[in-house]
C-alpha atoms as a PDB file:
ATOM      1  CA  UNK A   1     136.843-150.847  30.647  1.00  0.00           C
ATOM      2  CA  UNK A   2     133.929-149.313  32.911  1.00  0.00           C
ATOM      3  CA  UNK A   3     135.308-148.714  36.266  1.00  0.00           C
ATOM      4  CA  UNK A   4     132.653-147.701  39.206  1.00  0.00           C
ATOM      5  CA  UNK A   5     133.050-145.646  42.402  1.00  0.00           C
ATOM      6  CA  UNK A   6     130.118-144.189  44.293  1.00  0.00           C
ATOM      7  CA  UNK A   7     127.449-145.312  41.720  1.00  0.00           C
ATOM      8  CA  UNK A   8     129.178-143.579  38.966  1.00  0.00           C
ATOM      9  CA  UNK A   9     130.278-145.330  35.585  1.00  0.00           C
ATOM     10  CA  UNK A  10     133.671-144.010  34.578  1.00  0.00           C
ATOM     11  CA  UNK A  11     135.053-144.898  31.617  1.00  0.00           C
ATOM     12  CA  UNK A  12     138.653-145.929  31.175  1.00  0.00           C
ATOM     13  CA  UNK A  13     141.886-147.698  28.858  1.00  0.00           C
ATOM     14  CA  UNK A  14     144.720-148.905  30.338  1.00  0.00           C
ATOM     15  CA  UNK A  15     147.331-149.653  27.819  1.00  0.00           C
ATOM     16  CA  UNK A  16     151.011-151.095  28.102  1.00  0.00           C
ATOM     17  CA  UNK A  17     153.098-152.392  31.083  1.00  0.00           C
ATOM     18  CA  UNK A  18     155.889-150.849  32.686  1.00  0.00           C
ATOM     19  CA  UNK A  19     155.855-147.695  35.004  1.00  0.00           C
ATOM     20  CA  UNK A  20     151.740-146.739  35.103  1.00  0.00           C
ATOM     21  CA  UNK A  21     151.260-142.813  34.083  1.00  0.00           C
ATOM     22  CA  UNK A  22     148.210-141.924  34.372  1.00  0.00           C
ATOM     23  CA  UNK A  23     146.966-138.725  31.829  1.00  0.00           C
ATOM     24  CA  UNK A  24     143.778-136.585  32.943  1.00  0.00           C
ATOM     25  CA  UNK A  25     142.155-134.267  30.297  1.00  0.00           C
ATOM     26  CA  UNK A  26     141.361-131.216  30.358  1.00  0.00           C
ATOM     27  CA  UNK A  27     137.384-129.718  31.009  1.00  0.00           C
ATOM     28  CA  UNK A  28     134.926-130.100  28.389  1.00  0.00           C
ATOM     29  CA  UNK A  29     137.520-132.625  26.119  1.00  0.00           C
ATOM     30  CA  UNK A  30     137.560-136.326  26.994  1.00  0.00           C
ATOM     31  CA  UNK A  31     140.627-139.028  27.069  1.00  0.00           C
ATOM     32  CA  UNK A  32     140.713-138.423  23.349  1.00  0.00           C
ATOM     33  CA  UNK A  33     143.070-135.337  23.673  1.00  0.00           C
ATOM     34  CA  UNK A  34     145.765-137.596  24.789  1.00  0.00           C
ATOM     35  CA  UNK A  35     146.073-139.888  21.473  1.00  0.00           C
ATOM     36  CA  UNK A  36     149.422-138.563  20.294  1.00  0.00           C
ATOM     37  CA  UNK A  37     150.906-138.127  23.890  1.00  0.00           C
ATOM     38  CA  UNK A  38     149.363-141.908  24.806  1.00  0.00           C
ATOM     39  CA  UNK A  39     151.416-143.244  21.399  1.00  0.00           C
ATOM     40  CA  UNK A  40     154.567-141.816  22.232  1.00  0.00           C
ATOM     41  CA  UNK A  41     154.186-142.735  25.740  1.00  0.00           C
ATOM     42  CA  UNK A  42     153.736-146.720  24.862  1.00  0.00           C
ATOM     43  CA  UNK A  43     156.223-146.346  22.127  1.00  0.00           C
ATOM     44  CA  UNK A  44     158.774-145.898  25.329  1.00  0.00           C
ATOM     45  CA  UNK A  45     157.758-148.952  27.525  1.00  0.00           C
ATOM     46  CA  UNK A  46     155.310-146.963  29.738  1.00  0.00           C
ATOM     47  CA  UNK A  47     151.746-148.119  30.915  1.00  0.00           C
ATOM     48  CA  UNK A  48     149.522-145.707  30.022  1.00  0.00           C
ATOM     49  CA  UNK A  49     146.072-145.022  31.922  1.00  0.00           C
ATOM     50  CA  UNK A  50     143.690-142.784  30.564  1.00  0.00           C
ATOM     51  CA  UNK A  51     139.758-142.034  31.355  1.00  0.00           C
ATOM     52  CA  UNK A  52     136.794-139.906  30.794  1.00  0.00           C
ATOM     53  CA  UNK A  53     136.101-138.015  34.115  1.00  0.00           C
ATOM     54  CA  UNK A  54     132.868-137.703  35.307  1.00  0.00           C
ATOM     55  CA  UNK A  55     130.520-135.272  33.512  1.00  0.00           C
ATOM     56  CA  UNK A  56     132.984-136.159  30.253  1.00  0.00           C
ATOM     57  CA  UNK A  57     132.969-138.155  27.506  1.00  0.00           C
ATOM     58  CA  UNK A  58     131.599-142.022  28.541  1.00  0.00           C
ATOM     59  CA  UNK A  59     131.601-141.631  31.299  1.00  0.00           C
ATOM     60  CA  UNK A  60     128.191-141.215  33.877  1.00  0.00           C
ATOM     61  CA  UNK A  61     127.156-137.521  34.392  1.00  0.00           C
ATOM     62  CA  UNK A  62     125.581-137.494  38.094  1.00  0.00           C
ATOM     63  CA  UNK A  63     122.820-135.713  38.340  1.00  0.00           C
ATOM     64  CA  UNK A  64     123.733-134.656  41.767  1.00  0.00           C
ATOM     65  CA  UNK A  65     127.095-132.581  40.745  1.00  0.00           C
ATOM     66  CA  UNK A  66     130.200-133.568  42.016  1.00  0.00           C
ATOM     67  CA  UNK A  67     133.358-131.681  43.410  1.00  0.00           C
ATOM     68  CA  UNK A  68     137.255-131.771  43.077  1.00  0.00           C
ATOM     69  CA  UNK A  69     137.135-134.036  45.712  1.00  0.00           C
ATOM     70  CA  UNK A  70     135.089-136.405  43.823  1.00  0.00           C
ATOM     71  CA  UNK A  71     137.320-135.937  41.082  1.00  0.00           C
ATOM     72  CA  UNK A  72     140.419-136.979  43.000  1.00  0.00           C
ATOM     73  CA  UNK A  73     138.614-140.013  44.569  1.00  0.00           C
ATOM     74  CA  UNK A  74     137.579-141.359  41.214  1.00  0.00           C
ATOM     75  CA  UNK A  75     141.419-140.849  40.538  1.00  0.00           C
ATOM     76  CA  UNK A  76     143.037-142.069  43.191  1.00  0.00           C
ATOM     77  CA  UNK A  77     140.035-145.563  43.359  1.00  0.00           C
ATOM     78  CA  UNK A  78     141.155-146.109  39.772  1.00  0.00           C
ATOM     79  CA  UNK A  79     145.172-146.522  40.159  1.00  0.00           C
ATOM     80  CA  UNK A  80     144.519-148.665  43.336  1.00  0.00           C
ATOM     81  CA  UNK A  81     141.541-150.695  41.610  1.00  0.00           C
ATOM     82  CA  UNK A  82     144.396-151.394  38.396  1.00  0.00           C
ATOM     83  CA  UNK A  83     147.234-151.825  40.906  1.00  0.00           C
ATOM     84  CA  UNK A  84     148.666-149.076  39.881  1.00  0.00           C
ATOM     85  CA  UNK A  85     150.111-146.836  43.110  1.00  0.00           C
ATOM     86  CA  UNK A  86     152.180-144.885  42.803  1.00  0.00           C
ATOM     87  CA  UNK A  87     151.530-143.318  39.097  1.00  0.00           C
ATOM     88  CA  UNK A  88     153.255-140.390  37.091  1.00  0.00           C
ATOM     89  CA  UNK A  89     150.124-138.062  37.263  1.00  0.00           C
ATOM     90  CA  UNK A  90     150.029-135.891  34.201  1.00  0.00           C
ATOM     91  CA  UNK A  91     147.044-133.451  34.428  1.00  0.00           C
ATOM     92  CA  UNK A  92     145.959-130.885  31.622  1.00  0.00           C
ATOM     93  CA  UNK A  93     144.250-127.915  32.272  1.00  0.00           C
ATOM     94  CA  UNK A  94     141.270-128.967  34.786  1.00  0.00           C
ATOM     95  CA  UNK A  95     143.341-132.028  34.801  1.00  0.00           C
ATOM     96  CA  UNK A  96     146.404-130.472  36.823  1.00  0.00           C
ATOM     97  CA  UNK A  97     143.587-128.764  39.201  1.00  0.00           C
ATOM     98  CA  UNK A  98     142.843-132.947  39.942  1.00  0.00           C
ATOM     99  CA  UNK A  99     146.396-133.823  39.881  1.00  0.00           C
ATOM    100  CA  UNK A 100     147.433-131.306  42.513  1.00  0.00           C
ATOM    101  CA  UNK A 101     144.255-132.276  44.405  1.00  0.00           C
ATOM    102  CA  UNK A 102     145.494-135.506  44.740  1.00  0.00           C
ATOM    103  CA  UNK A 103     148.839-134.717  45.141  1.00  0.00           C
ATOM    104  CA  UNK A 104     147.616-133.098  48.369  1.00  0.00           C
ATOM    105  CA  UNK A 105     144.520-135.650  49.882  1.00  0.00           C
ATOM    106  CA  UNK A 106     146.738-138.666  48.752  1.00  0.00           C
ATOM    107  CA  UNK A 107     149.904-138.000  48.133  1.00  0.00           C
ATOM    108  CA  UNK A 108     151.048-141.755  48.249  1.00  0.00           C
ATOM    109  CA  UNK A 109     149.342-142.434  45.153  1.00  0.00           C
ATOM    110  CA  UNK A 110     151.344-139.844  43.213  1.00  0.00           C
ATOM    111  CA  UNK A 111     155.429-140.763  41.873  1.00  0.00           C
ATOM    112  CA  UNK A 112     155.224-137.823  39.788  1.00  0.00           C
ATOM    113  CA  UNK A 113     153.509-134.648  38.983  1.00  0.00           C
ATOM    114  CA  UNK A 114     153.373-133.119  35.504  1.00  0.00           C
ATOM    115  CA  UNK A 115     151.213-130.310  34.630  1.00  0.00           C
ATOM    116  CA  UNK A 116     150.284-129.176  31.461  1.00  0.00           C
ATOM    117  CA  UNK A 117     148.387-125.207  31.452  1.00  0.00           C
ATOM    118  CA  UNK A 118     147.562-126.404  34.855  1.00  0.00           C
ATOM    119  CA  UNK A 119     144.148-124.575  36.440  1.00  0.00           C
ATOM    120  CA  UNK A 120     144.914-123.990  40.550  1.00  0.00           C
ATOM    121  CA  UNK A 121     142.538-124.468  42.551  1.00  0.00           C
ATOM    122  CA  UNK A 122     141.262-121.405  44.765  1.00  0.00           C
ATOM    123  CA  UNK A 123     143.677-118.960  42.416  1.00  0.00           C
ATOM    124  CA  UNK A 124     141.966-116.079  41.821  1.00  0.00           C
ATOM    125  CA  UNK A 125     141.305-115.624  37.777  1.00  0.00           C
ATOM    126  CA  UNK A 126     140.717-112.878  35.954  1.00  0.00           C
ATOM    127  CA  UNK A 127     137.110-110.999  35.827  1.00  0.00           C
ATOM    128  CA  UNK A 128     137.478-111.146  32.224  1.00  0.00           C
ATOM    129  CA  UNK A 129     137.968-114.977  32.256  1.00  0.00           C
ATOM    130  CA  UNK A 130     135.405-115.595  34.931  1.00  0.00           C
ATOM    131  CA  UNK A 131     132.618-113.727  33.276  1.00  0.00           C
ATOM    132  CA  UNK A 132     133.827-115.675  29.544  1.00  0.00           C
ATOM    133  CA  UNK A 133     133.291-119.530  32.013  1.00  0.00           C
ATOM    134  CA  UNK A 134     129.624-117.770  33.591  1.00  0.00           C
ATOM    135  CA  UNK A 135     128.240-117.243  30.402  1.00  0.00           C
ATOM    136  CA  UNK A 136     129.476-120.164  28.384  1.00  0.00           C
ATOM    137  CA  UNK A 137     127.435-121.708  31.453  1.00  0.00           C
ATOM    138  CA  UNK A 138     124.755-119.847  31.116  1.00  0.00           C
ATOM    139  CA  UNK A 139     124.361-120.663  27.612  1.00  0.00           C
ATOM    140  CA  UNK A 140     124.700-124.258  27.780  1.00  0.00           C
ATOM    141  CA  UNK A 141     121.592-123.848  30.450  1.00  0.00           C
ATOM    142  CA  UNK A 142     119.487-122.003  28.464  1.00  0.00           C
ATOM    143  CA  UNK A 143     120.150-123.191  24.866  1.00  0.00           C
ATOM    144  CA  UNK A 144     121.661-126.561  25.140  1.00  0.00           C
ATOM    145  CA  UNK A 145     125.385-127.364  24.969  1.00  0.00           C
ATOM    146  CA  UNK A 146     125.782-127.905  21.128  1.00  0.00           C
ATOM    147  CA  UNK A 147     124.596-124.938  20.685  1.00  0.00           C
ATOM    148  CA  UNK A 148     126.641-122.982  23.067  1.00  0.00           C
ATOM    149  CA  UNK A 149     129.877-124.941  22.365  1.00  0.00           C
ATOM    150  CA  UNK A 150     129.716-123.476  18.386  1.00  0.00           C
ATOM    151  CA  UNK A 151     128.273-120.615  19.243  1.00  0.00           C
ATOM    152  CA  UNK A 152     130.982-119.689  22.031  1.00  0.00           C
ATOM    153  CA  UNK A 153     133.416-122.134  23.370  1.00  0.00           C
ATOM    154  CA  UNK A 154     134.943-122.862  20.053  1.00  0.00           C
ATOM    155  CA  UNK A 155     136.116-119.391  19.679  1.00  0.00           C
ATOM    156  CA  UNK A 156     137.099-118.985  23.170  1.00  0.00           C
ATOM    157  CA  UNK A 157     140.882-117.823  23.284  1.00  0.00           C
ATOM    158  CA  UNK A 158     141.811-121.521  25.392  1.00  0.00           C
ATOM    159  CA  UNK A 159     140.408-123.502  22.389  1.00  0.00           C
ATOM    160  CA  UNK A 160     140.740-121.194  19.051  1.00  0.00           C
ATOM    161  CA  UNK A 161     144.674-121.795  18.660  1.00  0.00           C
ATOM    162  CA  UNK A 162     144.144-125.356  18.573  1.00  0.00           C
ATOM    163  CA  UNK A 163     141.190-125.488  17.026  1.00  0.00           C
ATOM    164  CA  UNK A 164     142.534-123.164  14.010  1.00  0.00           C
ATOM    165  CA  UNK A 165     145.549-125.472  13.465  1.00  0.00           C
ATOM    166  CA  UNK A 166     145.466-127.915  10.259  1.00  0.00           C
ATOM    167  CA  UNK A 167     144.396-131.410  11.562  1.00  0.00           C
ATOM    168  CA  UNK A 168     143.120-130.492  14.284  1.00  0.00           C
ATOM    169  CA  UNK A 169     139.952-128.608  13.963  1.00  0.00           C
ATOM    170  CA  UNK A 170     137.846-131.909  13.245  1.00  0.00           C
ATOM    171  CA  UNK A 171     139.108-133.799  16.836  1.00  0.00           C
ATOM    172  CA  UNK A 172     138.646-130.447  18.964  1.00  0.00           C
ATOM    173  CA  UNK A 173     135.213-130.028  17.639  1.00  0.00           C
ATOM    174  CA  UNK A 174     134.311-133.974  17.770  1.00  0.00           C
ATOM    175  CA  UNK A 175     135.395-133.884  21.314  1.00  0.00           C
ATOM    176  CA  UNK A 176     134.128-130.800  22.047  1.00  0.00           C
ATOM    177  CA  UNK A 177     130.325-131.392  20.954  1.00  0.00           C
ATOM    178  CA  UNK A 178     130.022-134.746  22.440  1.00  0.00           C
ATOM    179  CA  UNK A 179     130.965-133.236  25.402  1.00  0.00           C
ATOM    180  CA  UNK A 180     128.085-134.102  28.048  1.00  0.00           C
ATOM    181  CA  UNK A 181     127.761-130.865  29.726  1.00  0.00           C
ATOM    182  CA  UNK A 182     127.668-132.316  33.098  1.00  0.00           C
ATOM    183  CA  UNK A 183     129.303-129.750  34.665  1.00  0.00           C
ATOM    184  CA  UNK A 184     126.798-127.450  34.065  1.00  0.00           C
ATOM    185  CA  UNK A 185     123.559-129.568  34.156  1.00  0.00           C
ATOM    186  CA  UNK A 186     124.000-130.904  37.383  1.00  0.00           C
ATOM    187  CA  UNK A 187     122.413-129.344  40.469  1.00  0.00           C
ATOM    188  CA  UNK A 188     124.964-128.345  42.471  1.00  0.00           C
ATOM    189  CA  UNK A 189     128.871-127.029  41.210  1.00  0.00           C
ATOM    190  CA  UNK A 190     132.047-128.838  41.468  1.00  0.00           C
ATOM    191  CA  UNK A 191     133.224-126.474  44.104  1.00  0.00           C
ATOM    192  CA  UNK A 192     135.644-127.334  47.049  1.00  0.00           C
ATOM    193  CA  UNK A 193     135.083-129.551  49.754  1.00  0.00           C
ATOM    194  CA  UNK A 194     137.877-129.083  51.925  1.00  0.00           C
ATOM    195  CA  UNK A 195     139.158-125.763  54.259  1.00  0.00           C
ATOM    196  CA  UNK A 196     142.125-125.389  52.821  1.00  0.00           C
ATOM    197  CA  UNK A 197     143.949-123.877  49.909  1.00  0.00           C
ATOM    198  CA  UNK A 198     145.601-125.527  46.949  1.00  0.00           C
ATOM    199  CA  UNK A 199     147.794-122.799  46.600  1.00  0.00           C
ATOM    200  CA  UNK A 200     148.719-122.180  50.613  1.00  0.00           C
ATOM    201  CA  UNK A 201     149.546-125.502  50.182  1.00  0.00           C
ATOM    202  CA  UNK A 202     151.784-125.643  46.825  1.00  0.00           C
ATOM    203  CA  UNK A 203     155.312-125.309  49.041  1.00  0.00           C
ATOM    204  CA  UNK A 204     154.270-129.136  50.703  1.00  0.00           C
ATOM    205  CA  UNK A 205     154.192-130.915  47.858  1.00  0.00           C
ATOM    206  CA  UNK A 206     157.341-133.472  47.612  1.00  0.00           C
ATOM    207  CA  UNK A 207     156.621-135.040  44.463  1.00  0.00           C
ATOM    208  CA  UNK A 208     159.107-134.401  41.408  1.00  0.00           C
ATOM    209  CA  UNK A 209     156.985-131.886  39.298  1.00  0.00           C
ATOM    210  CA  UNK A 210     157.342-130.655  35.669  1.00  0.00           C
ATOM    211  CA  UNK A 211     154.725-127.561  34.552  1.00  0.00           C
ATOM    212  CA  UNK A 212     154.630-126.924  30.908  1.00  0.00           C
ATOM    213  CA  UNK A 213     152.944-124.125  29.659  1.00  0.00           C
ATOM    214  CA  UNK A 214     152.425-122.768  26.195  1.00  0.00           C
ATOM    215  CA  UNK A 215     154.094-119.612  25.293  1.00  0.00           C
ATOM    216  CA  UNK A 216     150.924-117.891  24.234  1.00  0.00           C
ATOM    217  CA  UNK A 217     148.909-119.348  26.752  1.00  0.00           C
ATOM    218  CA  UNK A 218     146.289-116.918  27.727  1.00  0.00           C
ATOM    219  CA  UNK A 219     147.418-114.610  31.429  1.00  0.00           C
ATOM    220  CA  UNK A 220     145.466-116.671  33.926  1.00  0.00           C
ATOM    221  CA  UNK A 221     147.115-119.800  33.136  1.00  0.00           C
ATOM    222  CA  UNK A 222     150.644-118.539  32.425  1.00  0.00           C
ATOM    223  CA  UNK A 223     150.568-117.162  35.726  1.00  0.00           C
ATOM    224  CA  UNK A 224     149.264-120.261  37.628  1.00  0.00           C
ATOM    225  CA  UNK A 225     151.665-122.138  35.251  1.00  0.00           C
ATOM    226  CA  UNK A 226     154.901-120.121  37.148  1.00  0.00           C
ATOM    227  CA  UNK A 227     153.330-119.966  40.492  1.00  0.00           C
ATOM    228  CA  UNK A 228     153.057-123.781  40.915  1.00  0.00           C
ATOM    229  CA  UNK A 229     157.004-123.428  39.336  1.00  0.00           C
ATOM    230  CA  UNK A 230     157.720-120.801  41.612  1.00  0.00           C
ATOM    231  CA  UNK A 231     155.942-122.429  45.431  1.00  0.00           C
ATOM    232  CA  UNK A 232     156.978-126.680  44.231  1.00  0.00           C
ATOM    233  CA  UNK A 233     160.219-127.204  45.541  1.00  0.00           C
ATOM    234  CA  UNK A 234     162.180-128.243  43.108  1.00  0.00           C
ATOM    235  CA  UNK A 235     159.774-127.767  40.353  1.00  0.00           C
ATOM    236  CA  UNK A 236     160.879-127.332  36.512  1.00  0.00           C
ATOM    237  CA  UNK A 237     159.176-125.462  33.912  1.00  0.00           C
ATOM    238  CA  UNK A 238     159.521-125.810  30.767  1.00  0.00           C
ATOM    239  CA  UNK A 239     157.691-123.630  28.066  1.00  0.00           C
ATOM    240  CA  UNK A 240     156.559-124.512  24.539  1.00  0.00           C
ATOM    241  CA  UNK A 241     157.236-122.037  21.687  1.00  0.00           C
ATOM    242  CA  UNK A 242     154.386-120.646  19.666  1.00  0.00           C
ATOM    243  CA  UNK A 243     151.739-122.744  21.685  1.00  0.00           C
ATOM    244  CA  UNK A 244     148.720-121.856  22.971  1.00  0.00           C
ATOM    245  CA  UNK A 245     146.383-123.508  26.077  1.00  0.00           C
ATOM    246  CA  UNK A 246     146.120-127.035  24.334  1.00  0.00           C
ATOM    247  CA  UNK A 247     149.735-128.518  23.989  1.00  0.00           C
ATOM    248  CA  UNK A 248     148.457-132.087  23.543  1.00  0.00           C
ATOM    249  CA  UNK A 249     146.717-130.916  20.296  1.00  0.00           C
ATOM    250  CA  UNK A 250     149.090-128.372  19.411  1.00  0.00           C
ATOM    251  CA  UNK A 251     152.379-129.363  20.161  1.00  0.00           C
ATOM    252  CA  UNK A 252     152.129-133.368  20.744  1.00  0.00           C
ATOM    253  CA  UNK A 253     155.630-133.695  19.736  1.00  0.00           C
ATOM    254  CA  UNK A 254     157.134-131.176  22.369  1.00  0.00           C
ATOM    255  CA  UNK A 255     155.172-131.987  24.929  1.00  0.00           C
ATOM    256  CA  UNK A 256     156.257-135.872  24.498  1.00  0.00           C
ATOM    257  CA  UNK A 257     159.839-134.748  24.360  1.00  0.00           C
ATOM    258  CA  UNK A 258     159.623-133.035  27.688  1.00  0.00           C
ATOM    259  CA  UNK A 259     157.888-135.840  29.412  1.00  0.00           C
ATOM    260  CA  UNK A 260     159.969-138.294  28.654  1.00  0.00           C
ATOM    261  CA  UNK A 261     162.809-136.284  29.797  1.00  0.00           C
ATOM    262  CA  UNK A 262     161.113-135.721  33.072  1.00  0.00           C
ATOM    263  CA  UNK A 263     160.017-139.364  33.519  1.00  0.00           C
ATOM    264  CA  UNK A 264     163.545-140.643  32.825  1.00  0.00           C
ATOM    265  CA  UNK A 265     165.179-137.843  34.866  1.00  0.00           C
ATOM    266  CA  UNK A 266     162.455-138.752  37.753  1.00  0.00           C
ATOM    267  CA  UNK A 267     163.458-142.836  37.648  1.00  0.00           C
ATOM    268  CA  UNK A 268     166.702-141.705  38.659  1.00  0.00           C
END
């Protein structure tokens, strides 16, 4: 289905009936990276919502940029345009940086909050990591994104251990270079639009939470990973042996175990 908000085509699947959860992807993959998660999650009576953000996938790529608040709009227009408020908000990666968002700007559409390797918004990464995201950007810019995604994202640390793993190399890369490169394209960044902090304001949210990190995620995101555990009241954490930034792709099986647990354990 092709749902619309602000002029901008966003591509979608809703699947199932029962309790809605709604997965977001992770930057520079597509609702593709939730297949085996999606599965399980249907296999257990959910209704499962999935889409291509903006700049991803199917969906439009607006030539004017767009910011997290954008992001969370598209989110929160979608659940209330399938009737589906509140949802169990599952966010990877980039994904948990729009989950939290929303959590925060509209926190009635939000049952649940599960983050997988979540990026915080307004936490301050690494130079290292920075400098690794500036000129991935700078190379999409100057030599297209194909050629920048083989010549440097593929081997980035948050991609190699997933895309190394048997079975898995051919959907990373498919997603990967049909990846629109909206991010970087656009003319202006998806920077905040709002005064305040995501992570001044980590301690309000009331939402039951689960963070799942991979045990050889890279530093940035293990520490985000236990500072959302550490400031959510209330929130678990739960970490996946021998995984890296990409549980969905590299340990589909854990990761459904753990959210089902939470989703049963957050009916209650």
């Amino acid at each position: 289905m092709i749902f619309e908000r602000d002029g901008v085509a966003i591509h979608a699947l809703d699947e199932g009936r029962g309790e809605p959860v709604v997965l977001l992807h992770g930057h520079s993959l597509d609702l593709r990276v939730w297949d085996d998660l999606a599965a399980a999650l249907l296999g257990s009576g959910y209704r499962v919502i999935r889409y291509d953000q903006r700049g991803h996938g199917r969906s439009a790529s607006p030539a004017a940029g767009y910011r997290l608040g954008d992001h969370a709009a598209d989110l929160g227009g979608l659940l209330r345009h399938l009737d589906a408020v509140p949802a169990h908000v599952v966010g990877l990666s980039k994904g948990g940086a729009i989950a939290l968002e929303v959590a925060l700007r509209d926190p009635g559409a939000v049952r649940s909050l599960i983050l997988v390797a979540p990026l915080v918004p307004d936490f301050p990464l690494s130079p290292e990591l920075t400098d690794s995201f500036r000129k991935l950007a700078r190379a999409i810019r100057a030599d297209g994104v194909q050629p920048a995604i083989l010549a440097q994202w593929l081997q980035h640390p948050l991609i190699a251990s997933a895309h190394a793993l048997p079975g898995q190399r051919e959907r990373v890369e498919t997603m990967l270079l049909e990846f629109p490169g909206g991010d970087y394209l656009a003319t202006s960044r998806d920077a905040p639009d709002r005064e305040w902090t995501v992570v001044e304001r980590l301690g309000e949210l009331a939402a039951p939470t689960l963070v799942v990190s991979g045990e050889r995620d890279i530093p940035d995101f293990a520490a985000m990973a236990s500072l959302v555990a550490e400031r959510v009241p209330g929130c678990a954490l739960e970490i996946v042996p021998g995984c890296g930034h990409l549980v969905p792709l590299e340990r589909p099986e854990a990761l459904a175990a753990a959210i089902l647990a939470f989703l049963t354990s957050a009916a209650r």
